[in-house]
Each structure stands twice: as C-alpha cells, then as structure tokens.
Protein backbone atom coordinates (compact mmCIF):
# COMPACT_ATOMS: atom_id res chain seq x y z
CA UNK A 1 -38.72 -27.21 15.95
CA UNK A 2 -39.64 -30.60 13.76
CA UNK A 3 -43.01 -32.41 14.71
CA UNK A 4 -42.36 -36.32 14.54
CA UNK A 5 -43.50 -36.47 11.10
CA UNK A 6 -41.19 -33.51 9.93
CA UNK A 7 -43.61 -30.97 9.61
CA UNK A 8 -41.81 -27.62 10.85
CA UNK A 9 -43.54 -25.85 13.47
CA UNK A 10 -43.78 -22.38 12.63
CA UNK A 11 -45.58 -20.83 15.71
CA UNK A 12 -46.55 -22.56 18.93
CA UNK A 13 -48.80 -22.02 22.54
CA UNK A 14 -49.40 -24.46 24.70
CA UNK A 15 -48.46 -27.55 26.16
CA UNK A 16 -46.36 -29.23 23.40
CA UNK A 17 -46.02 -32.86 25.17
CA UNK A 18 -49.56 -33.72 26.78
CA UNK A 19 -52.54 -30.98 27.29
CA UNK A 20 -53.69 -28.46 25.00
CA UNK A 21 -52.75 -26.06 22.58
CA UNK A 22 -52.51 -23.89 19.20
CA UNK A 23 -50.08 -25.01 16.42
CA UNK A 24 -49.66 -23.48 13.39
CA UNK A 25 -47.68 -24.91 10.68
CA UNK A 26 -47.48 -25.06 6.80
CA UNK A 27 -50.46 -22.87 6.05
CA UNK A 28 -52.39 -24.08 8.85
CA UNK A 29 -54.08 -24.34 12.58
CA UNK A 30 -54.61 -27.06 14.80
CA UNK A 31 -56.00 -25.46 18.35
CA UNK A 32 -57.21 -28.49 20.31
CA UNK A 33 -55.23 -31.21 22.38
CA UNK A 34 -52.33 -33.23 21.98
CA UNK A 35 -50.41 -36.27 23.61
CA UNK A 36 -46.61 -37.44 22.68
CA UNK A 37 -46.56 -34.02 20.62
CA UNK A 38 -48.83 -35.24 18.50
CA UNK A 39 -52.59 -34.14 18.08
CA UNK A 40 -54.85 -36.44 20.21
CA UNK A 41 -57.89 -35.93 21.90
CA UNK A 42 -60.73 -33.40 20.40
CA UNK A 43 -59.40 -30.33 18.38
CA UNK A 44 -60.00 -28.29 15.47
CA UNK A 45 -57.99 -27.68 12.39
CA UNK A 46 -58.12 -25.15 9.72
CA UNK A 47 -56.62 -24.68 6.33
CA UNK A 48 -54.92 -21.44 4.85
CA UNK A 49 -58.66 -22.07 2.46
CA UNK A 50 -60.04 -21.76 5.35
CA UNK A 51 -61.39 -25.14 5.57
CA UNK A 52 -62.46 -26.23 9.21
CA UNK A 53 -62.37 -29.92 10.38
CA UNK A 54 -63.09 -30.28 13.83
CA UNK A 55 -63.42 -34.02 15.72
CA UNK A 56 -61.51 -36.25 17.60
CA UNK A 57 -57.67 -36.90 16.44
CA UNK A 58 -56.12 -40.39 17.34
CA UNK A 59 -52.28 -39.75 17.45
CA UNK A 60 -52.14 -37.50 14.26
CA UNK A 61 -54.81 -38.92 12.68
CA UNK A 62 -58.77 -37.80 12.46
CA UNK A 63 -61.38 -39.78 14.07
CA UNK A 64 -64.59 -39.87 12.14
C-alpha cells in the first residue's frame, strides 16, 4: 500500500480513511488520527532514534 505522498506503508491498524490509528512506515510510528489517509487531528510520531513529536497534524503536516 502507497500513502498519497508515496511513502510505503509497511504495517497498518486502524481506520485508514477517517478515525484513528497506528502506522508504521520507513523507520517510523505515527499512532494518532487521520482524515483522507492522511494524518490529521492530534497524534504522536516517533522516529527509529526514538525521537517523539506529539501535537496536532493538519493534513500531513505538524501543527505547532
């Protein structure tokens, strides 16, 4: 499976159009919610570092 922006999805559980979710893909973790298959709403994602950035997400993109 491609996301939009051609990122392959590697592992996938949830609600992949609108609701909620945990995506993993290219070394790393997004659990949180998405809309259009896209991350949107308030989620957390995490780096294969281990680096956490949680917030809001506007259609892909974070919210500071």
């Amino acid at each position: 499976m491609y996301y939009e922006n051609e990122i392959m999805v590697k592992s996938y559980n949830g609600d992949f159009i609108n609701g909620s979710g945990t995506l993993i893909f290219d070394g790393k973790k997004y659990v949180g919610e998405l809309k259009n298959g896209q991350f949107h709403g308030s989620g957390t994602m995490t780096t294969v570092h281990g680096i956490v950035t949680t917030g809001n997400w506007d259609y892909g993109k974070l919210i500071l």
